[in-house]
PDB file of N, CA and C in Angstrom:
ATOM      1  N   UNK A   1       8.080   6.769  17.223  1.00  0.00           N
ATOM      2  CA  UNK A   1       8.208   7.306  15.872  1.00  0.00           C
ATOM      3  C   UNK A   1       6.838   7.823  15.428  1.00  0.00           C
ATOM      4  N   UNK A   2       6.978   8.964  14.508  1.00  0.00           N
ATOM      5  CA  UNK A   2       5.913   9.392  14.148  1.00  0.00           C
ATOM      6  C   UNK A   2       5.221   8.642  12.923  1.00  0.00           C
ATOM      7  N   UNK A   3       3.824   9.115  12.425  1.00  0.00           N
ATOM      8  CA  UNK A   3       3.504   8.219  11.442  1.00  0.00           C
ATOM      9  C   UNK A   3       2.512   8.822  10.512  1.00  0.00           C
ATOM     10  N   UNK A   4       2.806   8.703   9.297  1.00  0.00           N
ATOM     11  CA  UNK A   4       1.487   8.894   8.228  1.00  0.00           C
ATOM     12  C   UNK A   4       0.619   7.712   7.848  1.00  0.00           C
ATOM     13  N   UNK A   5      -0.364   8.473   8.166  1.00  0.00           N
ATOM     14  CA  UNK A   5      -1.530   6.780   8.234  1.00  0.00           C
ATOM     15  C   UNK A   5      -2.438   7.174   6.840  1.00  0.00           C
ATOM     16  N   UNK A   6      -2.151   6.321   6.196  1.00  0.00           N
ATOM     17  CA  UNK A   6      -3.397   6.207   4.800  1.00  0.00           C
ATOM     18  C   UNK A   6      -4.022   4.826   4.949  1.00  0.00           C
ATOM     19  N   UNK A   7      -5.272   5.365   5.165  1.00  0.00           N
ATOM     20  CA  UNK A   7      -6.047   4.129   5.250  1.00  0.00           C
ATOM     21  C   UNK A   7      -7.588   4.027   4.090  1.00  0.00           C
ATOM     22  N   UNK A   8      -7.286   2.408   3.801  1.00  0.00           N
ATOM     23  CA  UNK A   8      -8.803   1.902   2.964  1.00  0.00           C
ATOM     24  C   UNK A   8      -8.455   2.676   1.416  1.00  0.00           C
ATOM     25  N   UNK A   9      -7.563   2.841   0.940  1.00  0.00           N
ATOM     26  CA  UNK A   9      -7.291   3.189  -0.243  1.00  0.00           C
ATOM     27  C   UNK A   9      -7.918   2.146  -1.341  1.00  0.00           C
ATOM     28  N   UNK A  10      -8.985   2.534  -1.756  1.00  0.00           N
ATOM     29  CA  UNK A  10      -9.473   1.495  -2.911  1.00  0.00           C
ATOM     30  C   UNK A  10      -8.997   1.382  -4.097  1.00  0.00           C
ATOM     31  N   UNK A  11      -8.858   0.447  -5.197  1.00  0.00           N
ATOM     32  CA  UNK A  11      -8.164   0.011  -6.554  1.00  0.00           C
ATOM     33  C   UNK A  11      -8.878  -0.634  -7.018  1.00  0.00           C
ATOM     34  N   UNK A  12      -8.805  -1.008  -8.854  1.00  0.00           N
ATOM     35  CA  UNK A  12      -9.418  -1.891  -8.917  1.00  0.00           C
ATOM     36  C   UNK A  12      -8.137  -2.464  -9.778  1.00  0.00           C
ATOM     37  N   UNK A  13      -7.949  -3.693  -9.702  1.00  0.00           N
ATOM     38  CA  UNK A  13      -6.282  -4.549  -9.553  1.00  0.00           C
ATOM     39  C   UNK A  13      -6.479  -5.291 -10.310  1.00  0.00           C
ATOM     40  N   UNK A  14      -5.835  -6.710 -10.819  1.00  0.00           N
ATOM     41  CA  UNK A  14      -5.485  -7.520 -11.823  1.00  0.00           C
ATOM     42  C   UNK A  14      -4.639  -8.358 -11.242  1.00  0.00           C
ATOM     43  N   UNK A  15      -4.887  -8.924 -10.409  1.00  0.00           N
ATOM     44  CA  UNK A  15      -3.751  -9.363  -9.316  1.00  0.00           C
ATOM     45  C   UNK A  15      -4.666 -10.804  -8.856  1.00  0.00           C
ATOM     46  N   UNK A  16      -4.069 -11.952  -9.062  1.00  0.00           N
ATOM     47  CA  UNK A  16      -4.670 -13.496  -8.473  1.00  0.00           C
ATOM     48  C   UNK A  16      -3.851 -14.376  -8.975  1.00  0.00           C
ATOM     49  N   UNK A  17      -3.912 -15.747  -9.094  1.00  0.00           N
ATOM     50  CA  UNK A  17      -3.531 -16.873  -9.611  1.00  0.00           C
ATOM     51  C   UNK A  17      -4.714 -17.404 -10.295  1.00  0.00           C
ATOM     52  N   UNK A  18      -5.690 -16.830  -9.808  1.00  0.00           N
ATOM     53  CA  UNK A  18      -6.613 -17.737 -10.979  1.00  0.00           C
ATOM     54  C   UNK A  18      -6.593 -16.655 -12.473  1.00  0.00           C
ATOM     55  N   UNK A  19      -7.060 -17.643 -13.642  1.00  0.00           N
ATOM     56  CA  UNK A  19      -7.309 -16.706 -14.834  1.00  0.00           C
ATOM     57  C   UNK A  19      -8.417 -15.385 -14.842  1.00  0.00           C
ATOM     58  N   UNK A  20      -9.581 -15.906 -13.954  1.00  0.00           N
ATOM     59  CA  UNK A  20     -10.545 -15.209 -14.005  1.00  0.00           C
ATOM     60  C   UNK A  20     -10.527 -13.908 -13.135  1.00  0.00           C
ATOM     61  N   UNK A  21      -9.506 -14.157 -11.968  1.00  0.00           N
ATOM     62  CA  UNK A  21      -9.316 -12.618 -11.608  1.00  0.00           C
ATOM     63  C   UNK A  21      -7.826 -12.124 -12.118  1.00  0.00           C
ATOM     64  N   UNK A  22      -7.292 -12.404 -12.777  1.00  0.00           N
ATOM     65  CA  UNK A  22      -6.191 -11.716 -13.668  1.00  0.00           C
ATOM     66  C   UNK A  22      -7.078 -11.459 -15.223  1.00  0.00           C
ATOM     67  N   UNK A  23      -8.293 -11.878 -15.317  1.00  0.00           N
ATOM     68  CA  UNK A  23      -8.818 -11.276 -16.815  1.00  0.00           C
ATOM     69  C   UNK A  23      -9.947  -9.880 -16.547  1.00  0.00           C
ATOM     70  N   UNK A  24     -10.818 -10.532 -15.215  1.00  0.00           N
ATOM     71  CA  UNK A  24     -12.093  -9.490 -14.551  1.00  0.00           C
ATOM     72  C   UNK A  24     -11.655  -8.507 -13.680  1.00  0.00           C
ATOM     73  N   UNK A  25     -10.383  -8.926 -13.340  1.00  0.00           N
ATOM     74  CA  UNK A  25      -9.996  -8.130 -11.763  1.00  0.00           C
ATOM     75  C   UNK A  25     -11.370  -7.851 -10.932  1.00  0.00           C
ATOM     76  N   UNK A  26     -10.717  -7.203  -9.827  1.00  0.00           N
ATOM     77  CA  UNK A  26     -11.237  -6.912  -8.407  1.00  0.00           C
ATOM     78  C   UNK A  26     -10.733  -5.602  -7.801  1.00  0.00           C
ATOM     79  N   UNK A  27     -11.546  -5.483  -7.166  1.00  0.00           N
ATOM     80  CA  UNK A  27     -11.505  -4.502  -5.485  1.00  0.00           C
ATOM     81  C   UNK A  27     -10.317  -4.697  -4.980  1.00  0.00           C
ATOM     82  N   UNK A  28      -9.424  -4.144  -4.515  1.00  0.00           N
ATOM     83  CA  UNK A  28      -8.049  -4.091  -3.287  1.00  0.00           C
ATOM     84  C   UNK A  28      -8.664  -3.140  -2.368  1.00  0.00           C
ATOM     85  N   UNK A  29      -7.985  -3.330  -1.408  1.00  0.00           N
ATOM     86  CA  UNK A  29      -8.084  -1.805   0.052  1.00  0.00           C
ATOM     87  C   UNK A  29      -6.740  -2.045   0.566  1.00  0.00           C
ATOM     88  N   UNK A  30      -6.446  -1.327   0.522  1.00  0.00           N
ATOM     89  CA  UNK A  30      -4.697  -0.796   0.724  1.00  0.00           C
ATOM     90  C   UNK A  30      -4.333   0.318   1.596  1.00  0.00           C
ATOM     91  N   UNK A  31      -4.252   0.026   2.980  1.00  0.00           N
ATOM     92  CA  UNK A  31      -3.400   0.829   4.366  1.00  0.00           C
ATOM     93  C   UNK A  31      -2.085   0.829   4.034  1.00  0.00           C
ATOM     94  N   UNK A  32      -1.308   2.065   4.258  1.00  0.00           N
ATOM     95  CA  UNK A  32      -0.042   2.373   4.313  1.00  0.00           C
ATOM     96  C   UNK A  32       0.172   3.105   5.631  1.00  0.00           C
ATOM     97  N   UNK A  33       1.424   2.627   6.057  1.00  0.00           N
ATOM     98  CA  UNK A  33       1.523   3.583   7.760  1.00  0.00           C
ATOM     99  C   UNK A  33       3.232   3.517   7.284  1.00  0.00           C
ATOM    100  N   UNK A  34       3.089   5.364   7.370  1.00  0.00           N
ATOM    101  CA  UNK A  34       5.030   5.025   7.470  1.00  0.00           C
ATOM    102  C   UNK A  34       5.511   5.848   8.650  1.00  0.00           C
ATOM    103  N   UNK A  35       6.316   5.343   9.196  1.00  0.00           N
ATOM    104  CA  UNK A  35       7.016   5.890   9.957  1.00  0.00           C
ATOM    105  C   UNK A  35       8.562   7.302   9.521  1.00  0.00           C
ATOM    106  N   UNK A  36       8.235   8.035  10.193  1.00  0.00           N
ATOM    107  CA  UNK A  36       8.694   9.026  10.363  1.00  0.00           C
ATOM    108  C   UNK A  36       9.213  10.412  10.874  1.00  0.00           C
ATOM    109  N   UNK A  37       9.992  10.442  11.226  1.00  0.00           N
ATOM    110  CA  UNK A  37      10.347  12.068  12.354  1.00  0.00           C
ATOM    111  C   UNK A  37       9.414  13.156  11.762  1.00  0.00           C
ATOM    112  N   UNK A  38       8.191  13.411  12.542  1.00  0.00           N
ATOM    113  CA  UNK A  38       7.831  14.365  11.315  1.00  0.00           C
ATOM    114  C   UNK A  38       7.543  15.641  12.829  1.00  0.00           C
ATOM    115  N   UNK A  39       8.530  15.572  13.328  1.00  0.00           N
ATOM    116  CA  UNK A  39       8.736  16.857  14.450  1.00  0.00           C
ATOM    117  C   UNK A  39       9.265  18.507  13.104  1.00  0.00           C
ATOM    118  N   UNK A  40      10.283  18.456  12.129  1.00  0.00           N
ATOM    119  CA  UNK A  40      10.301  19.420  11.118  1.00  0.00           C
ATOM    120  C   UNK A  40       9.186  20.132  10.869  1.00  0.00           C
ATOM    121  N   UNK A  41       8.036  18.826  10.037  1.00  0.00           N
ATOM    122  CA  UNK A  41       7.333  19.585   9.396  1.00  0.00           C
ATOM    123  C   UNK A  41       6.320  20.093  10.465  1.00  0.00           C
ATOM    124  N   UNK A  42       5.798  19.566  12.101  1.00  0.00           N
ATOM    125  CA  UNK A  42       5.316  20.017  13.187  1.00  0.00           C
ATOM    126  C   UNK A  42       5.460  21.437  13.269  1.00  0.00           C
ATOM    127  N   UNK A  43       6.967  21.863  13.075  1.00  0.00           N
ATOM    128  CA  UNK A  43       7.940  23.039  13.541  1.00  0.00           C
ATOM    129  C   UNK A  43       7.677  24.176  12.384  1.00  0.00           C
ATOM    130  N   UNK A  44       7.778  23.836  11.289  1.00  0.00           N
ATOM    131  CA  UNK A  44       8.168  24.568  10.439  1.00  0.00           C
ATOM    132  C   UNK A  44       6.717  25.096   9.558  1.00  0.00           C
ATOM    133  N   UNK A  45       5.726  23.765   9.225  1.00  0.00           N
ATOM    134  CA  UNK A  45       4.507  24.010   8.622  1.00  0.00           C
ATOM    135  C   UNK A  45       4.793  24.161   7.058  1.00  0.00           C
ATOM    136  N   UNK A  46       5.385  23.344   6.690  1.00  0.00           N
ATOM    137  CA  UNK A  46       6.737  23.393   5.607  1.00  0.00           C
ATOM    138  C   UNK A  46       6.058  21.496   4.863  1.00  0.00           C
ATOM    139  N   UNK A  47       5.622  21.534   3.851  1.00  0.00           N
ATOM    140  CA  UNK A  47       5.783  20.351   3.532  1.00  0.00           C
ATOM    141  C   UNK A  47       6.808  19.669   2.824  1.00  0.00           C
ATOM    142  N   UNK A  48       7.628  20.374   2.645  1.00  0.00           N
ATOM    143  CA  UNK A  48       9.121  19.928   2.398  1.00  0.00           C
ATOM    144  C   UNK A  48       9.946  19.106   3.039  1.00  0.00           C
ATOM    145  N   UNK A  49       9.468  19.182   4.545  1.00  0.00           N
ATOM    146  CA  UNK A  49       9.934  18.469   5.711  1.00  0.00           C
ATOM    147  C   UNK A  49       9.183  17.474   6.045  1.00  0.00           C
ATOM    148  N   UNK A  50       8.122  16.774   5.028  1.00  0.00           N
ATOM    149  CA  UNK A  50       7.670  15.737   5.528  1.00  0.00           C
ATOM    150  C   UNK A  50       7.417  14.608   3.861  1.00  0.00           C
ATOM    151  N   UNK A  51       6.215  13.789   3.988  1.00  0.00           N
ATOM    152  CA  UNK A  51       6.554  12.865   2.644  1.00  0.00           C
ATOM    153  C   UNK A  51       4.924  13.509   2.378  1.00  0.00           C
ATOM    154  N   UNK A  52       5.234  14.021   0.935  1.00  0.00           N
ATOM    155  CA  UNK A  52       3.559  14.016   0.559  1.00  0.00           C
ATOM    156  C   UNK A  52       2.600  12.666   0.076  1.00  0.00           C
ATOM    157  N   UNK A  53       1.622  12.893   1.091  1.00  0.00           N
ATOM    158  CA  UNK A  53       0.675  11.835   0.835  1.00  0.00           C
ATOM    159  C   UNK A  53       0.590  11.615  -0.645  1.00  0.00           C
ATOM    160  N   UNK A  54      -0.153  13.154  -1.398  1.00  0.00           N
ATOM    161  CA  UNK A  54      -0.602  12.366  -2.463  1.00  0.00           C
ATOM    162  C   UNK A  54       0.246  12.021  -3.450  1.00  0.00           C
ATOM    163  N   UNK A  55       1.623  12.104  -3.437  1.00  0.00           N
ATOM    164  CA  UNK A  55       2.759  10.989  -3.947  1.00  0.00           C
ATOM    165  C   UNK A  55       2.934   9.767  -4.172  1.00  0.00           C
ATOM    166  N   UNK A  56       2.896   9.396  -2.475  1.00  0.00           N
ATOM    167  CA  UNK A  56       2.587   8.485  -2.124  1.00  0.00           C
ATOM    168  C   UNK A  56       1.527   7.329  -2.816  1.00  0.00           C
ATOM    169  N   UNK A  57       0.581   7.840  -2.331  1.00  0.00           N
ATOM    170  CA  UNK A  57      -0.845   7.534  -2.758  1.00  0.00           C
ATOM    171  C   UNK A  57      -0.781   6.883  -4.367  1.00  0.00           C
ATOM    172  N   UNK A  58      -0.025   7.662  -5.364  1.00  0.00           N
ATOM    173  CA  UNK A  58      -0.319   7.806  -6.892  1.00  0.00           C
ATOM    174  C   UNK A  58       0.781   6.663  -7.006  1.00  0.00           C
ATOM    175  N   UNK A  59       2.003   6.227  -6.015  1.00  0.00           N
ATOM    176  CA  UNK A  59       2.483   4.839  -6.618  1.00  0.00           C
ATOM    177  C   UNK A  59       1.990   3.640  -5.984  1.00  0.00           C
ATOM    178  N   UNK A  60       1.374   3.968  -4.978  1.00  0.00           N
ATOM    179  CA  UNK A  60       0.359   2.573  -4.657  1.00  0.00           C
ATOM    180  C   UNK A  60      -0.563   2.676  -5.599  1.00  0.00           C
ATOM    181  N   UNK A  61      -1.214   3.575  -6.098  1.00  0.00           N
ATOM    182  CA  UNK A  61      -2.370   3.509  -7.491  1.00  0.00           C
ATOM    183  C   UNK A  61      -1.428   2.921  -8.594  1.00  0.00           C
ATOM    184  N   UNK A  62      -0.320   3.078  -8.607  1.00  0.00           N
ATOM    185  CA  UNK A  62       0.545   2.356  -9.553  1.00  0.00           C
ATOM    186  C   UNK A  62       0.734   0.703  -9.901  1.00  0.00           C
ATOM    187  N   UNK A  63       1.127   0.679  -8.562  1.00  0.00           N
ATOM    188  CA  UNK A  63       1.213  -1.081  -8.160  1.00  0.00           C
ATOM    189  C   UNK A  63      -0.491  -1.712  -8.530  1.00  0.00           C
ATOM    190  N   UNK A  64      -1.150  -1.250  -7.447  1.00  0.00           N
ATOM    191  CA  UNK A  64      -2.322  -1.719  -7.404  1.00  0.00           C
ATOM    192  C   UNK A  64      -3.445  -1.872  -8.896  1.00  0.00           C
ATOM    193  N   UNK A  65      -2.454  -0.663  -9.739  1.00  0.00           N
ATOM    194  CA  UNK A  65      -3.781  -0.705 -10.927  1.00  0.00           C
ATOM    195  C   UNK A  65      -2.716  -1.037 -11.984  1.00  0.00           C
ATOM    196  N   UNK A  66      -1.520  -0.730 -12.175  1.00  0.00           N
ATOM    197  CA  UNK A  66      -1.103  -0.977 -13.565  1.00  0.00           C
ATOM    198  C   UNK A  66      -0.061  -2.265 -13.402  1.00  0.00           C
ATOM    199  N   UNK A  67       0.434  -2.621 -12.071  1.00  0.00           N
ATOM    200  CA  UNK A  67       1.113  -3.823 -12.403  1.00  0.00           C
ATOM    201  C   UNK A  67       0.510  -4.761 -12.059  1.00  0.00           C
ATOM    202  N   UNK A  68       0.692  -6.131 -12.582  1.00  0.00           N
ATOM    203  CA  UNK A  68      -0.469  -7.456 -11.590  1.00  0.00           C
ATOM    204  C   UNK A  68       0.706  -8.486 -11.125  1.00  0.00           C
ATOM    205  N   UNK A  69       0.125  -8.879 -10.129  1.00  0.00           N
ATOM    206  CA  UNK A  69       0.855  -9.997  -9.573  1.00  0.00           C
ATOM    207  C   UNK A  69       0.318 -11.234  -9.348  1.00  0.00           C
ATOM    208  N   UNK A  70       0.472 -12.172  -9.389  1.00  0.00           N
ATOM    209  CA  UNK A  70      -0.111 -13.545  -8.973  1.00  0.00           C
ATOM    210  C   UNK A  70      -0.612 -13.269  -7.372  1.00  0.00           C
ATOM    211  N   UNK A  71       0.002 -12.994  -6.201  1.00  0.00           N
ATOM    212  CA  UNK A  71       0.001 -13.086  -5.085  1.00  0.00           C
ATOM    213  C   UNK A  71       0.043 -11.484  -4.930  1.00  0.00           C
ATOM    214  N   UNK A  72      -0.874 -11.344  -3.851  1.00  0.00           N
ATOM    215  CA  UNK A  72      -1.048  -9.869  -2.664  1.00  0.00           C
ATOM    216  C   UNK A  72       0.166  -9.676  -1.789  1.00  0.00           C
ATOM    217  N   UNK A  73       1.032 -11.000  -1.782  1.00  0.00           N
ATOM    218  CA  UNK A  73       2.072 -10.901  -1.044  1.00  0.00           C
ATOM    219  C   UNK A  73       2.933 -10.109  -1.548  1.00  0.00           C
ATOM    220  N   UNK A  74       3.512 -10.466  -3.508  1.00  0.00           N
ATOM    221  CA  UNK A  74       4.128  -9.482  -4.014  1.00  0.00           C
ATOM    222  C   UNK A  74       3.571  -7.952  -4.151  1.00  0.00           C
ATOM    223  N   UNK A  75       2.630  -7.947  -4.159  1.00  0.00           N
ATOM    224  CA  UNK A  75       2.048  -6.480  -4.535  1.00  0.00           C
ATOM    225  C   UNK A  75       2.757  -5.648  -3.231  1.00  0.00           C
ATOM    226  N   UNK A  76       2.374  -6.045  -2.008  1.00  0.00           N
ATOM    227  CA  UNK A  76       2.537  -5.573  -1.253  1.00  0.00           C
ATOM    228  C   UNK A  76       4.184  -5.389  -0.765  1.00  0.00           C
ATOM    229  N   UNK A  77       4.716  -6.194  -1.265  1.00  0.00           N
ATOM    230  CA  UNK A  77       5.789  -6.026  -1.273  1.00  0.00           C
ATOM    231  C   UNK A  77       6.849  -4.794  -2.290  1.00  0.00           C
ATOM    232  N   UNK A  78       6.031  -4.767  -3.102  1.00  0.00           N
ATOM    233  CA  UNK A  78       6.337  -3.764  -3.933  1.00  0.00           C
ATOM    234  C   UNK A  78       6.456  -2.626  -3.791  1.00  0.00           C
ATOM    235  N   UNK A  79       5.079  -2.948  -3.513  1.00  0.00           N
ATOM    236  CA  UNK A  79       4.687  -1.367  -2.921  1.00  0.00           C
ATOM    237  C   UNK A  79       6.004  -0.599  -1.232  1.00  0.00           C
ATOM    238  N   UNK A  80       5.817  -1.574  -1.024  1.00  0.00           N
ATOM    239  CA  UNK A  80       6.911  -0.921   0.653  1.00  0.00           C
ATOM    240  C   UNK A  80       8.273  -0.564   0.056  1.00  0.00           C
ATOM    241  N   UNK A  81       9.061  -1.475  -0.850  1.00  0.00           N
ATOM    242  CA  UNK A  81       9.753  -1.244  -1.372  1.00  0.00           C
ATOM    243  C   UNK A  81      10.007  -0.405  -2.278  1.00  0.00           C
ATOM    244  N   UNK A  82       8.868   0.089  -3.258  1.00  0.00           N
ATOM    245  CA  UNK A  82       9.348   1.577  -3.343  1.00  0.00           C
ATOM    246  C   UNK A  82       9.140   2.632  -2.579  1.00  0.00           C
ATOM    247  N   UNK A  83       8.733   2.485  -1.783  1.00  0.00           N
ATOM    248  CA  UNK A  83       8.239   3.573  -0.701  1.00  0.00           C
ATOM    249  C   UNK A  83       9.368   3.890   0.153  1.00  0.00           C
ATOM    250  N   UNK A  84      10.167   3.071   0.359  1.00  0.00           N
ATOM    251  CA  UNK A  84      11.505   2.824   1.009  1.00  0.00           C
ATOM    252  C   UNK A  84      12.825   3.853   0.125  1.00  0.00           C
ATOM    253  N   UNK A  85      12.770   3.164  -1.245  1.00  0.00           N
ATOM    254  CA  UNK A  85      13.726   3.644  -2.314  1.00  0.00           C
ATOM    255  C   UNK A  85      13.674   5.065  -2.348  1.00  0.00           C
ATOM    256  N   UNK A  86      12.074   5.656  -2.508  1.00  0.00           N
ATOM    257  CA  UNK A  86      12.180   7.325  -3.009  1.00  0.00           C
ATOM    258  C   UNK A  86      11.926   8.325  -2.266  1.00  0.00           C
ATOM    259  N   UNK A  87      11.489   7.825  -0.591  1.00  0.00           N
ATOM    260  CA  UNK A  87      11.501   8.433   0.507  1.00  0.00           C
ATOM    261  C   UNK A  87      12.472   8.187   1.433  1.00  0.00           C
ATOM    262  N   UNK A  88      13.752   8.848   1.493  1.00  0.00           N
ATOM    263  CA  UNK A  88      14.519   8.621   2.007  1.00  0.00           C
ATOM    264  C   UNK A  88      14.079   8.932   3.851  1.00  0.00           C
ATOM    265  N   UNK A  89      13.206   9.639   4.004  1.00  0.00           N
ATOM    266  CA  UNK A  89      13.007  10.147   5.758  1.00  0.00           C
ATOM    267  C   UNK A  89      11.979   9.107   6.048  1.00  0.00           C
ATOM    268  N   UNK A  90      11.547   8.202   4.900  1.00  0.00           N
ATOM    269  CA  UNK A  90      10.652   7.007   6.057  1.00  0.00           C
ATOM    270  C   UNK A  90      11.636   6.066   6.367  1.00  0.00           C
ATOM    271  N   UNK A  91      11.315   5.889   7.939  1.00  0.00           N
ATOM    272  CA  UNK A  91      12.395   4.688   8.364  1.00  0.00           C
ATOM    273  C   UNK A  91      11.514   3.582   8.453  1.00  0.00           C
ATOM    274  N   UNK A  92      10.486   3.104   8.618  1.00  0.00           N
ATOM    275  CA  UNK A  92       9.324   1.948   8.276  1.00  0.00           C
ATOM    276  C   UNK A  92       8.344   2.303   7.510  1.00  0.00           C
ATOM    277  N   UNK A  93       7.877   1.149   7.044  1.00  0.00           N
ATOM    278  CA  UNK A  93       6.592   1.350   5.951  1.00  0.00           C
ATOM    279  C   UNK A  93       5.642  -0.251   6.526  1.00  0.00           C
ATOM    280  N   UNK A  94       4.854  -0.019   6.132  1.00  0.00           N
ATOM    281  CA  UNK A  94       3.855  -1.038   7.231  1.00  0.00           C
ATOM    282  C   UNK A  94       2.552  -0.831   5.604  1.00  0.00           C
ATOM    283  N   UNK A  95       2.682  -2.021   5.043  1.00  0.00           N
ATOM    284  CA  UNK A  95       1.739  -2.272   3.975  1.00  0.00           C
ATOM    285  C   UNK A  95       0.533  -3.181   4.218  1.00  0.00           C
ATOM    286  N   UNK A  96      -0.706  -2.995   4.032  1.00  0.00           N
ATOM    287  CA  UNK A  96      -1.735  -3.838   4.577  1.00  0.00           C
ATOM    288  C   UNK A  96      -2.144  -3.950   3.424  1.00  0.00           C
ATOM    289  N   UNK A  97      -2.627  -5.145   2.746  1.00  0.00           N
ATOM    290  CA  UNK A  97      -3.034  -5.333   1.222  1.00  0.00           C
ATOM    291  C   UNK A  97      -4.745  -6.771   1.547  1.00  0.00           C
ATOM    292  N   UNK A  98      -5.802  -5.501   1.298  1.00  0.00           N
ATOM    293  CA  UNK A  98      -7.261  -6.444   1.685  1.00  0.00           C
ATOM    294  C   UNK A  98      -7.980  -6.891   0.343  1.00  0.00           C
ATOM    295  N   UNK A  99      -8.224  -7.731   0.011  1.00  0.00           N
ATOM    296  CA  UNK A  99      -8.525  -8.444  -0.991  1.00  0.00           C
ATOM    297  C   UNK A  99     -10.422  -8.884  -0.616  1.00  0.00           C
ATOM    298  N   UNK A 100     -10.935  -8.288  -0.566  1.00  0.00           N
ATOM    299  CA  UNK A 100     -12.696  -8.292   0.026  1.00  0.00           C
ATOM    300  C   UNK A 100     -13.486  -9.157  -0.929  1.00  0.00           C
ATOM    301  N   UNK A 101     -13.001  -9.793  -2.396  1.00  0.00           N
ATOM    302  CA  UNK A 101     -13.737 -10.150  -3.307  1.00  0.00           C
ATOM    303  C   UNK A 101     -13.204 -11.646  -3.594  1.00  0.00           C
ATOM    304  N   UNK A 102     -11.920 -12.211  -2.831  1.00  0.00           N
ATOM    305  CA  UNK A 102     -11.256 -13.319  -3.208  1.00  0.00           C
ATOM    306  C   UNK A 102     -12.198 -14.073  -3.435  1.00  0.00           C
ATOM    307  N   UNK A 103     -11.501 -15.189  -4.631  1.00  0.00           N
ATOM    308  CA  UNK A 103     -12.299 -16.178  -5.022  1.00  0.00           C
ATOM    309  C   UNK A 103     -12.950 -17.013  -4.208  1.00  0.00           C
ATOM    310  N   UNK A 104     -13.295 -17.378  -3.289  1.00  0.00           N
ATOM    311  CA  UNK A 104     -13.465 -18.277  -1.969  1.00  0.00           C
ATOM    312  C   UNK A 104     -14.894 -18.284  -1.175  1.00  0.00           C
ATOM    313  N   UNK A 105     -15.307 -20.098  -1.301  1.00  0.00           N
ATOM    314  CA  UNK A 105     -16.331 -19.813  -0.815  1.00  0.00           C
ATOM    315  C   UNK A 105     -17.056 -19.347   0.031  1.00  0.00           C
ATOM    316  N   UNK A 106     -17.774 -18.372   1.292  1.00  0.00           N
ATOM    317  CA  UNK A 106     -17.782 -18.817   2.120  1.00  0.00           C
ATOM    318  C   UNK A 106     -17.746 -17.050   3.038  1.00  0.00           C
ATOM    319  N   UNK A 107     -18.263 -16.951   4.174  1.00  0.00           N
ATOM    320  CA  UNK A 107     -18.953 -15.477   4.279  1.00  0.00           C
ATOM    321  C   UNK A 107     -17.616 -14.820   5.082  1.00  0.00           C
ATOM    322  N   UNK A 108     -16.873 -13.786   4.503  1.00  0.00           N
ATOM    323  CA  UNK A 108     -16.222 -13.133   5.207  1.00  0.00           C
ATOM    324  C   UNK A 108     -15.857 -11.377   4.847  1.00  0.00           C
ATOM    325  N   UNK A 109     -15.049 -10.786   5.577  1.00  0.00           N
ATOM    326  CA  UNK A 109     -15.429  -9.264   4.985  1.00  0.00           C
ATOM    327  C   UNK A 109     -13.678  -9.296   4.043  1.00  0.00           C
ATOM    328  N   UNK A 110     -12.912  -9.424   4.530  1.00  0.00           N
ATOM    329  CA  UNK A 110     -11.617  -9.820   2.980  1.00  0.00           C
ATOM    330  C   UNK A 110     -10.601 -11.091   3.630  1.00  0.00           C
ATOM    331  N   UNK A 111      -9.960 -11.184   2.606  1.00  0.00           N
ATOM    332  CA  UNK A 111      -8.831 -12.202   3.065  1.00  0.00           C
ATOM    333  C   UNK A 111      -7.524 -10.859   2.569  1.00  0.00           C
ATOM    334  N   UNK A 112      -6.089 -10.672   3.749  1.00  0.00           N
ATOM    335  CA  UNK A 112      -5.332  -9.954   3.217  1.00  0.00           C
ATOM    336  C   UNK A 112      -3.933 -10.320   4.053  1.00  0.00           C
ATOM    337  N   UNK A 113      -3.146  -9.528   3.353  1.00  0.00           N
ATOM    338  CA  UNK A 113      -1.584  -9.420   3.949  1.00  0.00           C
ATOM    339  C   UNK A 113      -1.399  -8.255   4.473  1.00  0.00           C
ATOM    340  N   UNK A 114      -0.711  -8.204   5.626  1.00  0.00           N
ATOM    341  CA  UNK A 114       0.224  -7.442   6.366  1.00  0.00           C
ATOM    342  C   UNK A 114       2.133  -7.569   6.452  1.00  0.00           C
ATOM    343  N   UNK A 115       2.621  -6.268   6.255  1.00  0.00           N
ATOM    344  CA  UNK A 115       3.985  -6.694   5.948  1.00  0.00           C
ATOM    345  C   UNK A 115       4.415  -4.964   6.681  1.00  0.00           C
ATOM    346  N   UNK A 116       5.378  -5.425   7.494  1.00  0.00           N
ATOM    347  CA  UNK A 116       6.313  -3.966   7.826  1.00  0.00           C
ATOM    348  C   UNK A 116       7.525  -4.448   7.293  1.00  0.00           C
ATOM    349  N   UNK A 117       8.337  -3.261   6.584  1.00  0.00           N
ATOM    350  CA  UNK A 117       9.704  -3.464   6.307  1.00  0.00           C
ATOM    351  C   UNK A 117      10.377  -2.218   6.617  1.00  0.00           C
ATOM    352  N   UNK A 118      11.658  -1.912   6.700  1.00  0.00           N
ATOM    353  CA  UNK A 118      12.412  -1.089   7.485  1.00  0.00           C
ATOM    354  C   UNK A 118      13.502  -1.011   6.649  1.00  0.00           C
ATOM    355  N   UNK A 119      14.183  -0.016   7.117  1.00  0.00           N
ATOM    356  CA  UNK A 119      15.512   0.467   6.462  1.00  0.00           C
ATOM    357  C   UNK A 119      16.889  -0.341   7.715  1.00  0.00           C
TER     358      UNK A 119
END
């Protein structure tokens, strides 16, 4: 299957269980990979025949900046799931949700979730 790869998409989010990063927020980095026949738009040079990125892009800026979640798990879940709903030609969506600033002591480059979901 073919694939649109958006990668390292930065946000700045509202998204934790603690108070202090649901009041200060943080940094996200957000990979999206969807799968898709994109032999059409190969053929044709037609972006009609494929999913526009920066669509895309503007409802993960959605999730990531205007809704908050306790957990990266829901965010990310969100996010695939509408990606699923309003693109009918992606048959997978593959959400990577990096959290580089978590509260936590201790030297690392992020703590994050990975999630593929499918039609």
């Amino acid at each position: 299957m073919d694939k649109i790869l958006m990668s390292h998409m930065g946000f700045y989010g509202f998204h934790g269980v603690l108070d202090e990063e649901r009041a200060i927020g943080q940094k996200f980095f957000i990979d999206v990979e969807l799968s898709l026949d994109l032999s059409g738009a190969g053929a044709s040079d037609d972006v009609a025949q494929t999913v526009s990125y920066a669509e895309v892009y503007d409802d993960v800026k959605y999730f990531a900046e205007s809704a908050r979640y306790n957990l990266i798990e829901a965010l990310a879940e969100n996010i695939a799931q509408r990606i699923l709903a309003k693109y009918g030609v992606v048959a997978e969506v593959l959400v990577r949700v990096k959290k580089p600033e978590a509260p936590v002591r201790g030297i690392f480059d992020y703590f994050g979730v990975e999630i593929r979901r499918a039609r």
